[in-house]
C-alpha atoms as a PDB file:
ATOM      1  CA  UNK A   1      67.712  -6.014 237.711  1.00  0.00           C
ATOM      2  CA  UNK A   2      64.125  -4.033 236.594  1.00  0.00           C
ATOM      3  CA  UNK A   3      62.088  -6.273 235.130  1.00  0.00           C
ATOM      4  CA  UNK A   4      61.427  -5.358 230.735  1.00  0.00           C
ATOM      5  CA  UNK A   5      58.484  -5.940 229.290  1.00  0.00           C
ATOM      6  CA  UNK A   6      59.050  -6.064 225.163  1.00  0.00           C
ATOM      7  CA  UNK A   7      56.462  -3.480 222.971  1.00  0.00           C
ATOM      8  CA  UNK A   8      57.115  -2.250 219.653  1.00  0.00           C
ATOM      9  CA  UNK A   9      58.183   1.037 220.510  1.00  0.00           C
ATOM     10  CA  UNK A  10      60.757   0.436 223.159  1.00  0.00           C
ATOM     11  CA  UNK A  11      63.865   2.444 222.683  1.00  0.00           C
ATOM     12  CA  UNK A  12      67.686   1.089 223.189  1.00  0.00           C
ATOM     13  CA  UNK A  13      67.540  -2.186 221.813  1.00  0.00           C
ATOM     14  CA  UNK A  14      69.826  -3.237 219.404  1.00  0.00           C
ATOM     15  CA  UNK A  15      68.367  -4.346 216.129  1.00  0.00           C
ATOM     16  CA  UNK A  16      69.483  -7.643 214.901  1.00  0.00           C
ATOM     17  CA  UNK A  17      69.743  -7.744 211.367  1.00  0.00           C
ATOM     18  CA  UNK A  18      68.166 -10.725 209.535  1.00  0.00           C
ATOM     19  CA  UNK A  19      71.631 -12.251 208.406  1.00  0.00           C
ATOM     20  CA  UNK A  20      72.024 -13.901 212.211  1.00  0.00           C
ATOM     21  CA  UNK A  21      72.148 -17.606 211.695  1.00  0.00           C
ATOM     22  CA  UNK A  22      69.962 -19.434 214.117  1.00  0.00           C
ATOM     23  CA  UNK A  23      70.714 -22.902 215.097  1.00  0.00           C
ATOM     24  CA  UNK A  24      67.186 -24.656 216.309  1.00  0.00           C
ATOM     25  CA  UNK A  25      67.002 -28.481 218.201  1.00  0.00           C
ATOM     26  CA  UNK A  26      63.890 -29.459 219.169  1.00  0.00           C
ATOM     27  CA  UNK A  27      61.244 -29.601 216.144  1.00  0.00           C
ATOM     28  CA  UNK A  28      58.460 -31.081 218.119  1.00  0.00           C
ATOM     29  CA  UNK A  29      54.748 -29.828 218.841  1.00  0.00           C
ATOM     30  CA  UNK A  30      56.103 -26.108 219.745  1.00  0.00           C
ATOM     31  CA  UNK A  31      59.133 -26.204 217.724  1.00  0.00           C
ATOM     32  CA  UNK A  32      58.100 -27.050 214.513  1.00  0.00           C
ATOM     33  CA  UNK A  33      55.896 -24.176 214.533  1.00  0.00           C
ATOM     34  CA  UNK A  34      58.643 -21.747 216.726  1.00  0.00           C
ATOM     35  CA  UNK A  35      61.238 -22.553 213.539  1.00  0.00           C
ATOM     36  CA  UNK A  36      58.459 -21.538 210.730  1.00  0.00           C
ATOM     37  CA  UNK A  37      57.813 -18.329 212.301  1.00  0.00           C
ATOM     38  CA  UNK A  38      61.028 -17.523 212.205  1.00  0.00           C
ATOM     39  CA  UNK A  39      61.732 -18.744 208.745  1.00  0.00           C
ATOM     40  CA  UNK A  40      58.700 -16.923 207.491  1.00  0.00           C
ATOM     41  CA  UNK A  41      60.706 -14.137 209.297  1.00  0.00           C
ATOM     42  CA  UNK A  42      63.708 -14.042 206.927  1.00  0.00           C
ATOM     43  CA  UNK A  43      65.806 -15.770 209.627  1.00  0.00           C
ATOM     44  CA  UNK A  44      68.291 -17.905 208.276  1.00  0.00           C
ATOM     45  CA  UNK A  45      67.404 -21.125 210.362  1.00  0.00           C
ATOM     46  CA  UNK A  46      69.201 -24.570 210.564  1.00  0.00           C
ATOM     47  CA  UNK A  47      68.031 -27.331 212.577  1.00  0.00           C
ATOM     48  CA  UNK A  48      68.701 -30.596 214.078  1.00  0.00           C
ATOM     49  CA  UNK A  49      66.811 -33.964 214.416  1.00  0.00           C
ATOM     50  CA  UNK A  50      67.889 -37.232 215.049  1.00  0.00           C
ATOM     51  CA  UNK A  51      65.970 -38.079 211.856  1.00  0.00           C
ATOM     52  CA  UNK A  52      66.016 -35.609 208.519  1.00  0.00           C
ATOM     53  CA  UNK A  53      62.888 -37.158 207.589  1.00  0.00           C
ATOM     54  CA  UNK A  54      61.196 -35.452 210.699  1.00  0.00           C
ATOM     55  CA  UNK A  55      62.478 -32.208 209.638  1.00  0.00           C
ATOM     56  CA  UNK A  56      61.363 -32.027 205.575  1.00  0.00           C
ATOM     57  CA  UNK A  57      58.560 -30.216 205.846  1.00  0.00           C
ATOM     58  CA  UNK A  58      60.404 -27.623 207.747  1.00  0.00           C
ATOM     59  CA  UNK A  59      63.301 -28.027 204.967  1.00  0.00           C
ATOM     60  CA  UNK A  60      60.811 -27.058 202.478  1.00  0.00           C
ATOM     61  CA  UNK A  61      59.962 -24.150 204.188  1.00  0.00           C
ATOM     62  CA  UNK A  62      63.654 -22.801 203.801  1.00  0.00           C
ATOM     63  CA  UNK A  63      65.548 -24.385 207.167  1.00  0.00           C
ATOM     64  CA  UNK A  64      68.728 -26.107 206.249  1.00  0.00           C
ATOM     65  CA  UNK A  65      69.411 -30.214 208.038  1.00  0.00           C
ATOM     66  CA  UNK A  66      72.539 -30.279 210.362  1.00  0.00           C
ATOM     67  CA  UNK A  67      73.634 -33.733 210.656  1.00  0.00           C
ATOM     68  CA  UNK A  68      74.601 -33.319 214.328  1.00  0.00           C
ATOM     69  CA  UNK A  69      74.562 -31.160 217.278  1.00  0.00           C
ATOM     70  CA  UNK A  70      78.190 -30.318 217.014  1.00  0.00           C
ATOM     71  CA  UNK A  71      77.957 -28.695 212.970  1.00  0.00           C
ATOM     72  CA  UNK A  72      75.028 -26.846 213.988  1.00  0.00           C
ATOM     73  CA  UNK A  73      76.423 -25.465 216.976  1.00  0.00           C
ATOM     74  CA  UNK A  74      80.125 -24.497 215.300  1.00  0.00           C
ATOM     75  CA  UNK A  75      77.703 -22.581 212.339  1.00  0.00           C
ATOM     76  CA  UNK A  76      75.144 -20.370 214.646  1.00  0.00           C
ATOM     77  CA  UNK A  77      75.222 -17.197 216.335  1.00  0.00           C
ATOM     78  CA  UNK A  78      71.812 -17.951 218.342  1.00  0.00           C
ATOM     79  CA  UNK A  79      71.550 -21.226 219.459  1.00  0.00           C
ATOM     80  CA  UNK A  80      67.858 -22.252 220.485  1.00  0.00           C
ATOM     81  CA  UNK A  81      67.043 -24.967 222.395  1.00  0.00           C
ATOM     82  CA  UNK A  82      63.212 -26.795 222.657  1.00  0.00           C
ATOM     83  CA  UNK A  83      63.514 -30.113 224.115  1.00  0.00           C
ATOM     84  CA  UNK A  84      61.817 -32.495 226.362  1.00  0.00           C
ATOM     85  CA  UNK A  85      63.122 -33.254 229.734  1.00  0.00           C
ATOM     86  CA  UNK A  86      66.134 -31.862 232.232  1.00  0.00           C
ATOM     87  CA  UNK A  87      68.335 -34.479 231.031  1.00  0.00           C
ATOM     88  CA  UNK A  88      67.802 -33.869 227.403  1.00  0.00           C
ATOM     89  CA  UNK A  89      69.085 -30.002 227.839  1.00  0.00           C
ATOM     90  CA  UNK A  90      72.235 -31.497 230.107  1.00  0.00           C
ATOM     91  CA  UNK A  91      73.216 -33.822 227.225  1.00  0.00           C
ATOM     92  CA  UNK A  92      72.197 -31.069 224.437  1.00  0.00           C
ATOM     93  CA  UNK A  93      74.662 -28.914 226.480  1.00  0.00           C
ATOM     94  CA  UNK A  94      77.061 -30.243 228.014  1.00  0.00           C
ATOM     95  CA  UNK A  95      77.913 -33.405 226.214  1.00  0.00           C
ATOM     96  CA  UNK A  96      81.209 -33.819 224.139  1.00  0.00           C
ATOM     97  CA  UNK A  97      78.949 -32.928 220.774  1.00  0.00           C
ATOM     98  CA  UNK A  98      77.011 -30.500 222.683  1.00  0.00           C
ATOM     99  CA  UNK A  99      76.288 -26.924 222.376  1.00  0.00           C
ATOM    100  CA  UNK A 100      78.905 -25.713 224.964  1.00  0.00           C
ATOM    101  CA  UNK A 101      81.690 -27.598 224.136  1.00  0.00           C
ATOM    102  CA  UNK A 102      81.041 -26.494 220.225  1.00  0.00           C
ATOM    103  CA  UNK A 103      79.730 -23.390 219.760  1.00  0.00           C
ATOM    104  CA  UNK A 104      82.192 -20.435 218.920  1.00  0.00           C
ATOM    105  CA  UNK A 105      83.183 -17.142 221.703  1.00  0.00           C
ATOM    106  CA  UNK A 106      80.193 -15.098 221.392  1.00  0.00           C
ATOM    107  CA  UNK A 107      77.035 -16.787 220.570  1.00  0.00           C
ATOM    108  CA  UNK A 108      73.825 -16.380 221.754  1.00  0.00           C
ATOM    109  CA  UNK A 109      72.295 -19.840 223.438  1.00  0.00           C
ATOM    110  CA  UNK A 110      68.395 -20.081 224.553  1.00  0.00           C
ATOM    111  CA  UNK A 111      67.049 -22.331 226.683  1.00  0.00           C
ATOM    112  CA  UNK A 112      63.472 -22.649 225.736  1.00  0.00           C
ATOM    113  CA  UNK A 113      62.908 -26.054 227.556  1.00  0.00           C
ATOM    114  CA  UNK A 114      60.895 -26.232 230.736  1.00  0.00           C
ATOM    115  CA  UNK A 115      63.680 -26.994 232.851  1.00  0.00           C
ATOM    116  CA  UNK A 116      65.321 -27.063 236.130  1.00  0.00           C
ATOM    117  CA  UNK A 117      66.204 -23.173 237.657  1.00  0.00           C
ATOM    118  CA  UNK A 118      69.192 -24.684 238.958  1.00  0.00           C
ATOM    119  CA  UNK A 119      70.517 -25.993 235.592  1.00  0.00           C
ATOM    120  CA  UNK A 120      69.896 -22.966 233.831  1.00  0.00           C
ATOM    121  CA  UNK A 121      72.259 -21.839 236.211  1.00  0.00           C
ATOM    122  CA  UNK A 122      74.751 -23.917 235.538  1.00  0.00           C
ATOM    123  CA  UNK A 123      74.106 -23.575 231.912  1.00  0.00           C
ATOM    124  CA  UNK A 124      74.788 -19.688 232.266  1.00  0.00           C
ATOM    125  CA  UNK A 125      78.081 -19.665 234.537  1.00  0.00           C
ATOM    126  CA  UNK A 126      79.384 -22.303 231.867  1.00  0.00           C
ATOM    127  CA  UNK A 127      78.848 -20.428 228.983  1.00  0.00           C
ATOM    128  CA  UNK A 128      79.913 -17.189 230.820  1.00  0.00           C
ATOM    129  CA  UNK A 129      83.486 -18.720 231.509  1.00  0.00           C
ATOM    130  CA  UNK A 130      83.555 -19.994 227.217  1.00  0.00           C
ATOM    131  CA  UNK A 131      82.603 -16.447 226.575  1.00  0.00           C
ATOM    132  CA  UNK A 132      78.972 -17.278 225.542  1.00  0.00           C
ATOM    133  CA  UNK A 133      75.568 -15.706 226.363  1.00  0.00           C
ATOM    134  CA  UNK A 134      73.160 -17.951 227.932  1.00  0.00           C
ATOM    135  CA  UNK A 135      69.595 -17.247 229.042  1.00  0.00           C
ATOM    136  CA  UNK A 136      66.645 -19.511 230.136  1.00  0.00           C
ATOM    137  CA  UNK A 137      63.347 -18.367 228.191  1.00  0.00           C
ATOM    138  CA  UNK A 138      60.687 -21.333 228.884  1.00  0.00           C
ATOM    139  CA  UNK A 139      57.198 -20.331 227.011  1.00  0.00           C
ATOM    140  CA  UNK A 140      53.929 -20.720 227.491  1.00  0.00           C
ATOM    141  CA  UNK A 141      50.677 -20.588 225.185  1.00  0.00           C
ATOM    142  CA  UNK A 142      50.797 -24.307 224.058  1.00  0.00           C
ATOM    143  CA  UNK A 143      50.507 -25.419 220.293  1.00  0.00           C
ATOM    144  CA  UNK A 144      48.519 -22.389 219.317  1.00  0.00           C
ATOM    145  CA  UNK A 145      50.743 -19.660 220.864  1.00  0.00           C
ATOM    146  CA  UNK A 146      53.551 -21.336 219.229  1.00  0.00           C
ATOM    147  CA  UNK A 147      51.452 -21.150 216.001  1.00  0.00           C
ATOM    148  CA  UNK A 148      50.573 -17.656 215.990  1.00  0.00           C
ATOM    149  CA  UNK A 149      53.622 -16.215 217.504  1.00  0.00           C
ATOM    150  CA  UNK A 150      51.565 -15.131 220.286  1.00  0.00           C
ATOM    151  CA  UNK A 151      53.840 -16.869 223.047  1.00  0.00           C
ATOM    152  CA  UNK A 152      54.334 -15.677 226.705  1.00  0.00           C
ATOM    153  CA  UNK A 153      58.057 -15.851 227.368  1.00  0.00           C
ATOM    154  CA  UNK A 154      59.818 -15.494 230.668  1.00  0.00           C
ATOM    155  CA  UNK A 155      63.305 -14.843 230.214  1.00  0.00           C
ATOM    156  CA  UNK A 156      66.047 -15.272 232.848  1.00  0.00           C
ATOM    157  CA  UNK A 157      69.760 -13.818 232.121  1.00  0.00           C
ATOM    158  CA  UNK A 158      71.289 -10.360 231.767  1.00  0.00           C
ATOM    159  CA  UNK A 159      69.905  -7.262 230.572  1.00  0.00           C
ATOM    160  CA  UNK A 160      72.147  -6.555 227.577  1.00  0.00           C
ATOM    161  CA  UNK A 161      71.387 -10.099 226.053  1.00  0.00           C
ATOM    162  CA  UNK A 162      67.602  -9.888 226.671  1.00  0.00           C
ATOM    163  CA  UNK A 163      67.885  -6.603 224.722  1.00  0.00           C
ATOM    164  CA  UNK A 164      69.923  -8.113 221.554  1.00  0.00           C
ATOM    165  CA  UNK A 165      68.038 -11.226 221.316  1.00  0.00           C
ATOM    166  CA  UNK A 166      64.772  -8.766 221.529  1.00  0.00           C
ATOM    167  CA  UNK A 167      64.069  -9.182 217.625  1.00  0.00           C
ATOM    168  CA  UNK A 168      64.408 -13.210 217.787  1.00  0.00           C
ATOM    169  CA  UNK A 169      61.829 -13.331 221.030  1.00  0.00           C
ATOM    170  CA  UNK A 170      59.334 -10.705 219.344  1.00  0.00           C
ATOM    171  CA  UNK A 171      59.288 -13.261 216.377  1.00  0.00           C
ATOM    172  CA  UNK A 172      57.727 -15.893 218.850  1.00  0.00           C
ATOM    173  CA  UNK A 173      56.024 -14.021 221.093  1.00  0.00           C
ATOM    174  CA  UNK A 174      53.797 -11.457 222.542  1.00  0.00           C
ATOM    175  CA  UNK A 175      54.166 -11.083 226.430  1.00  0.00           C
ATOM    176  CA  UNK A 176      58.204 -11.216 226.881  1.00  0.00           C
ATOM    177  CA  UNK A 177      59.605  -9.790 230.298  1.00  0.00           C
ATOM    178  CA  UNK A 178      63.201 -10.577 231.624  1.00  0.00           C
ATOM    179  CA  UNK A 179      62.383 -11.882 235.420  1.00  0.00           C
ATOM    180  CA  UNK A 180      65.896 -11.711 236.775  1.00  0.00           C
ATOM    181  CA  UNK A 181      69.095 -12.803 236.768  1.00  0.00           C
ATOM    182  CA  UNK A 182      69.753 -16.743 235.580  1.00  0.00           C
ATOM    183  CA  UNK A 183      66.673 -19.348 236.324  1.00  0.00           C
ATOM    184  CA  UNK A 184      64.196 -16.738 237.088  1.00  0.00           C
ATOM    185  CA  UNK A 185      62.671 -17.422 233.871  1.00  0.00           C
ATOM    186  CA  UNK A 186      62.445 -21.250 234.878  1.00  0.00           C
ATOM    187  CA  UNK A 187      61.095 -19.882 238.178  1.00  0.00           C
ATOM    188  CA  UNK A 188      58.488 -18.068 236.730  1.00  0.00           C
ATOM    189  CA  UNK A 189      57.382 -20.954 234.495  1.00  0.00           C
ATOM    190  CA  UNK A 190      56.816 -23.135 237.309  1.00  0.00           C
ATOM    191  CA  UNK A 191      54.797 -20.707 238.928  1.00  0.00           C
ATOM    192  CA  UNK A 192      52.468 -20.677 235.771  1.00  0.00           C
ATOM    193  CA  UNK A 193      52.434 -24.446 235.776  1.00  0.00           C
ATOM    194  CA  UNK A 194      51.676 -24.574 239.084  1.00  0.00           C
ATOM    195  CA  UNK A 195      48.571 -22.243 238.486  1.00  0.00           C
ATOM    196  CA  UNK A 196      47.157 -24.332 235.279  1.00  0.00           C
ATOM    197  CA  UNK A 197      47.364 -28.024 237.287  1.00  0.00           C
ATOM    198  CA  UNK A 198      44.883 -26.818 239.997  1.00  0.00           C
ATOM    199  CA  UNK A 199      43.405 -25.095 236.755  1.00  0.00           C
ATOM    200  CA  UNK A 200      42.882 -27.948 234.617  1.00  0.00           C
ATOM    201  CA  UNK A 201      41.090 -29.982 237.435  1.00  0.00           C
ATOM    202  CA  UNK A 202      38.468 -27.003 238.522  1.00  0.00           C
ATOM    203  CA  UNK A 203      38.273 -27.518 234.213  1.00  0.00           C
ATOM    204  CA  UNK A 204      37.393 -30.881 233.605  1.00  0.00           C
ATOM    205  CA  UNK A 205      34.969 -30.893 237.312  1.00  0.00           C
ATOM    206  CA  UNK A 206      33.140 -28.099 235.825  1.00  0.00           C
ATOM    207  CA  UNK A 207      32.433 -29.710 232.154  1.00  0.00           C
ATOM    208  CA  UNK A 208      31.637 -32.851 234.658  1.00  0.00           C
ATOM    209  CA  UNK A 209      28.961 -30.732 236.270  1.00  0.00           C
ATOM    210  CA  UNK A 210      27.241 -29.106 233.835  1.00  0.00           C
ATOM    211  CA  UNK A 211      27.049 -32.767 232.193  1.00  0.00           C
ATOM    212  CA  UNK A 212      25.370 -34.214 234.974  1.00  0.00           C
ATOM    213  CA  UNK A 213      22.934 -31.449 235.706  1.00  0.00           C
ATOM    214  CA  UNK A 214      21.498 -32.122 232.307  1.00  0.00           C
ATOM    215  CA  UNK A 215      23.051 -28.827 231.255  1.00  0.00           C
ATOM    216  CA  UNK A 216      24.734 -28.296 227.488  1.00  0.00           C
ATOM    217  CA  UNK A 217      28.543 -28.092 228.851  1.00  0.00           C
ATOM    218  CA  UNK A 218      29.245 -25.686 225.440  1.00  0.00           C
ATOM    219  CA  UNK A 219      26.545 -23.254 226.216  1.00  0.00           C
ATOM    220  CA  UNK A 220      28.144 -23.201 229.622  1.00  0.00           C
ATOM    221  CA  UNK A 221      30.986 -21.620 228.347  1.00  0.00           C
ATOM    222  CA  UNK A 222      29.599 -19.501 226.900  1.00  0.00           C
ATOM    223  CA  UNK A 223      28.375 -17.809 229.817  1.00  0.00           C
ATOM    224  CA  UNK A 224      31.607 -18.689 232.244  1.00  0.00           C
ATOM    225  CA  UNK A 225      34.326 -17.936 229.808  1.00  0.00           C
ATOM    226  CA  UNK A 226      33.727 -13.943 229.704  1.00  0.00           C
ATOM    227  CA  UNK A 227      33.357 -13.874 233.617  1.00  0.00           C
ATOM    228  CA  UNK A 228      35.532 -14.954 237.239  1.00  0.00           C
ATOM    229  CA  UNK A 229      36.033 -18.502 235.834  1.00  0.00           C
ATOM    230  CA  UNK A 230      37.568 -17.032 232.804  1.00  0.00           C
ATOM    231  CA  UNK A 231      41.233 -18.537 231.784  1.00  0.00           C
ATOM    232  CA  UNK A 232      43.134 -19.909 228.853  1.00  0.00           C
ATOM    233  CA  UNK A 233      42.749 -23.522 229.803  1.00  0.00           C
ATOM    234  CA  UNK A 234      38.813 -22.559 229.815  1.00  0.00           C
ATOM    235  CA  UNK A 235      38.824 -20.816 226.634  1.00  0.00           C
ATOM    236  CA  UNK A 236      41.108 -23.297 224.736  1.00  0.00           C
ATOM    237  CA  UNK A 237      41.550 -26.801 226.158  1.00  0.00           C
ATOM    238  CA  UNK A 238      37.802 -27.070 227.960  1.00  0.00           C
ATOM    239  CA  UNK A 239      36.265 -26.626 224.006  1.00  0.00           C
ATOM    240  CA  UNK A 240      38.636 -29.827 223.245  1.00  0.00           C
ATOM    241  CA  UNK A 241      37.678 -31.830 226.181  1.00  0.00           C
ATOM    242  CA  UNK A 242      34.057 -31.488 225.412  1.00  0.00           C
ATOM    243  CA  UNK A 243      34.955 -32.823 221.761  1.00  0.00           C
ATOM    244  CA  UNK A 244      37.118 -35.143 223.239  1.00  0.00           C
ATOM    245  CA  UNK A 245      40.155 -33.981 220.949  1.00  0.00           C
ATOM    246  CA  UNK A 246      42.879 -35.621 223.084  1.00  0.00           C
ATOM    247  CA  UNK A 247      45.579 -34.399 220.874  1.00  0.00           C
ATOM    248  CA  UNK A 248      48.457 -32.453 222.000  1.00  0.00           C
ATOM    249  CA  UNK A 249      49.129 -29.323 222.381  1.00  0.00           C
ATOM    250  CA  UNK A 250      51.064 -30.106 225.467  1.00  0.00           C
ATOM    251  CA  UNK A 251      51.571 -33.661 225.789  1.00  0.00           C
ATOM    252  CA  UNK A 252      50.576 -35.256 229.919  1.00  0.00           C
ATOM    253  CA  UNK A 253      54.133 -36.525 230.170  1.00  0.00           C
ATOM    254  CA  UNK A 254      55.605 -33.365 229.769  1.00  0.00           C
ATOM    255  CA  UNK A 255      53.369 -31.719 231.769  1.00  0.00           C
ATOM    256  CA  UNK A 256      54.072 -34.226 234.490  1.00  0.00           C
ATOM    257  CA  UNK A 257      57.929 -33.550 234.210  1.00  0.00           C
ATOM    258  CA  UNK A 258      57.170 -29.552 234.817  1.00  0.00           C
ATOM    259  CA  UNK A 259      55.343 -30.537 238.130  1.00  0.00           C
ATOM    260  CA  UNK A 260      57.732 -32.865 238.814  1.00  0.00           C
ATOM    261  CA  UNK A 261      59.928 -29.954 238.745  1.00  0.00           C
ATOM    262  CA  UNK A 262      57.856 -26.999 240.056  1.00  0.00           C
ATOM    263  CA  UNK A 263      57.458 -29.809 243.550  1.00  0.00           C
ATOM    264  CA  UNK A 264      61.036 -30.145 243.813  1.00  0.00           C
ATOM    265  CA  UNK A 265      61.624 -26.778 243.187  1.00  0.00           C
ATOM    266  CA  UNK A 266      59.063 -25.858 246.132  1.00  0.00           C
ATOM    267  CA  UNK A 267      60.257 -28.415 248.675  1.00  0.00           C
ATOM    268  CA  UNK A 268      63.967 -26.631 248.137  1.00  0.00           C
ATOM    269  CA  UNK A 269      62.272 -23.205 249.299  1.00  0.00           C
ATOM    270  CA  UNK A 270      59.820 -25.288 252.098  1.00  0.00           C
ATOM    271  CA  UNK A 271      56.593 -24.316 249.832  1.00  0.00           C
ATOM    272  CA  UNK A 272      53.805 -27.337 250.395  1.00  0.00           C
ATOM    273  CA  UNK A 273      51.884 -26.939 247.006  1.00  0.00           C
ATOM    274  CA  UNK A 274      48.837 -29.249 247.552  1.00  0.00           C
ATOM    275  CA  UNK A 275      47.220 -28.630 244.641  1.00  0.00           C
ATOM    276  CA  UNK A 276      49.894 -29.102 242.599  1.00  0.00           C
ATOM    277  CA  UNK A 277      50.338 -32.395 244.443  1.00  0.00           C
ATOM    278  CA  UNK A 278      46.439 -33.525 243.237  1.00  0.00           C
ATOM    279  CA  UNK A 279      46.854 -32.727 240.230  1.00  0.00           C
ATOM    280  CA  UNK A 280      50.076 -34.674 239.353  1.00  0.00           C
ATOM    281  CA  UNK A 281      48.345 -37.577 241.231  1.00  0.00           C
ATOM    282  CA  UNK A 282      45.670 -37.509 238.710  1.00  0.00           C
ATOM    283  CA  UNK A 283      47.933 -37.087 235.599  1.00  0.00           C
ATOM    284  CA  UNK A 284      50.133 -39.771 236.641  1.00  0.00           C
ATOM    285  CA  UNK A 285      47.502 -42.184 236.794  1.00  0.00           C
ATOM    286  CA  UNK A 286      46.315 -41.342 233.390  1.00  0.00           C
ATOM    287  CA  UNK A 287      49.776 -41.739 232.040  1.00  0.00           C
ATOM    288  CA  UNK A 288      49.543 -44.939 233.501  1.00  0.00           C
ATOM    289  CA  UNK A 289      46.391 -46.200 231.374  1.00  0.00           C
ATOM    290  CA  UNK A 290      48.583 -45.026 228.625  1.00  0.00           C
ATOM    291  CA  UNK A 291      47.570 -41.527 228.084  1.00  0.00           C
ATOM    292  CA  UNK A 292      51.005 -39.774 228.632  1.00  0.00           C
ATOM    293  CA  UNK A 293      51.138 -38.749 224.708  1.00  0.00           C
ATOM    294  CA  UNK A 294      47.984 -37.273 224.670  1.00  0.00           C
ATOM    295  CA  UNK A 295      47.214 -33.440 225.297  1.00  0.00           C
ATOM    296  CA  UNK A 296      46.468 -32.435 228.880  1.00  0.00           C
ATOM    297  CA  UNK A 297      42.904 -31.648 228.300  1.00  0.00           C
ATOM    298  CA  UNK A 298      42.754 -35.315 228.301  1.00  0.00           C
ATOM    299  CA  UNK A 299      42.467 -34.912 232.157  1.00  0.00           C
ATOM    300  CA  UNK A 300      38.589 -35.262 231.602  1.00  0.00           C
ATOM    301  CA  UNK A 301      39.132 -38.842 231.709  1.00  0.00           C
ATOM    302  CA  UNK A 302      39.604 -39.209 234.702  1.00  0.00           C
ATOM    303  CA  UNK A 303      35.809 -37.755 235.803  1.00  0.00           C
ATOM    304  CA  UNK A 304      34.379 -40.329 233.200  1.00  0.00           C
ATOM    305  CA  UNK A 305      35.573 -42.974 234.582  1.00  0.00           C
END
């Protein structure tokens, strides 16, 4: 399968017309905003939380409550998925109210969860035999990707479905390419998570440096950003940890579940990832000073100490 990269003039793709109803669970950090792009999209949007109350500033905006899983799932021709851990996706689709044993022949259902490769596997041969189409899209770009629409997605499934849900993922995003068949988009997002947590530490030891060698850690950037150093982490999270704005864009204890995942995942192919290894080491013992809701720039922490 050739890998697609999505640009405004590509040619072939079917153009979804606005009237699609899209389901949404998951109105967290990167949902919330995910759901008002589309809404400010013309999509015609429901959503689900445990509590409505979470979900009235989105229901202002135009999205409509579902009251469980199940009624959101019968309604929707996309379903769209953003939750927090492997086992929240398994119960969001496979349990008795869940999205698979609910939704109609025919819809669309997106994974946008970092999740296990080998569940969006599972995920897709399930919703094959229901005569469903299933693909695993995991994002990156943190709260201000999600924000501006500006999202990298990496999209595992079929051709034909990456094409027609082309209009939804443009919505969201800016850099979308189909990997490969089922869990290659998980795949690829553990490789990117596996390059930021060796990232993040070469981060925070640099803004230590510059500190202790009497040196004004902002000017710094200034002149590392533009050159070899340069990276998102260092343009957008190293600002925050000089402020020390701990709040989440990406909260530590997710990030520790995606290495959590991206080690397993490595072990399985007989990859040693010692970086990654360090750096989970490190988060995990902030999360265990009680940091695990804060944003993973909070990693600077650790060098204070």
């Amino acid at each position: 399968m050739s890998n697609v990269l999505y640009n405004r003039n590509l040619k072939g793709v079917k153009i979804m017309t606005k009237n699609m109803h899209i389901g949404f669970i998951g109105t967290g950090v990167m949902g919330k905003s995910m759901i008002s792009n589309l809404l400010k999209s013309n999509f015609k949007v429901s959503i689900f939380t445990r509590t409505k109350s979470k979900a009235e500033h989105l229901i202002k905006q135009g999205a409509t409550w579902e009251s469980s899983i199940a009624e959101l799932s019968q309604k929707a021709d996309i379903v769209i998925t953003m939750v927090g851990y492997p086992t929240d996706v398994e119960e969001v689709y496979f349990g008795s109210e869940g999205i698979l044993n609910n939704s109609k022949e025919g819809t669309y259902l997106i994974d946008m969860t970092t999740s296990k490769p080998s569940l969006a596997i599972d995920i897709f041969n399930e919703a094959r035999s229901k005569k469903m189409f299933a693909v695993d899209a995991p994002v990156s770009g943190g709260d201000i990707g999600a924000k501006n629409g500006s999202l990298a997605i990496m999209v595992g499934g079929e051709q034909k479905v990456f094409n027609h849900l082309l209009p939804v993922f443009k919505v969201l995003g800016e850099n979308i390419i189909l990997q490969g068949a089922a869990g290659a988009g998980q795949h690829t997002k553990m490789a990117n998570q596996i390059t930021i947590a060796s990232n993040m530490i070469g981060v925070a030891e640099a803004i230590m440096y510059a500190k202790k060698a009497g040196l004004d850690p902002s000017q710094v950037l200034d002149s590392i950003t533009t050159g070899a150093a340069g990276s998102w982490s260092l343009s957008n999270l190293a600002p925050r940890m000089i402020q020390h704005d701990d709040a989440p864009g990406f909260y530590i204890k997710h990030f520790i579940k995606d290495m959590k995942i991206a080690i397993e995942s490595a072990k399985e192919m007989g990859l040693e990832t010692p970086g990654l290894a360090l750096s989970l080491k490190l988060y995990e013992e902030l999360a265990k000073k009680g940091e695990e809701d804060s944003g993973t720039q909070a990693l600077i922490k650790w060098f204070e100490e």
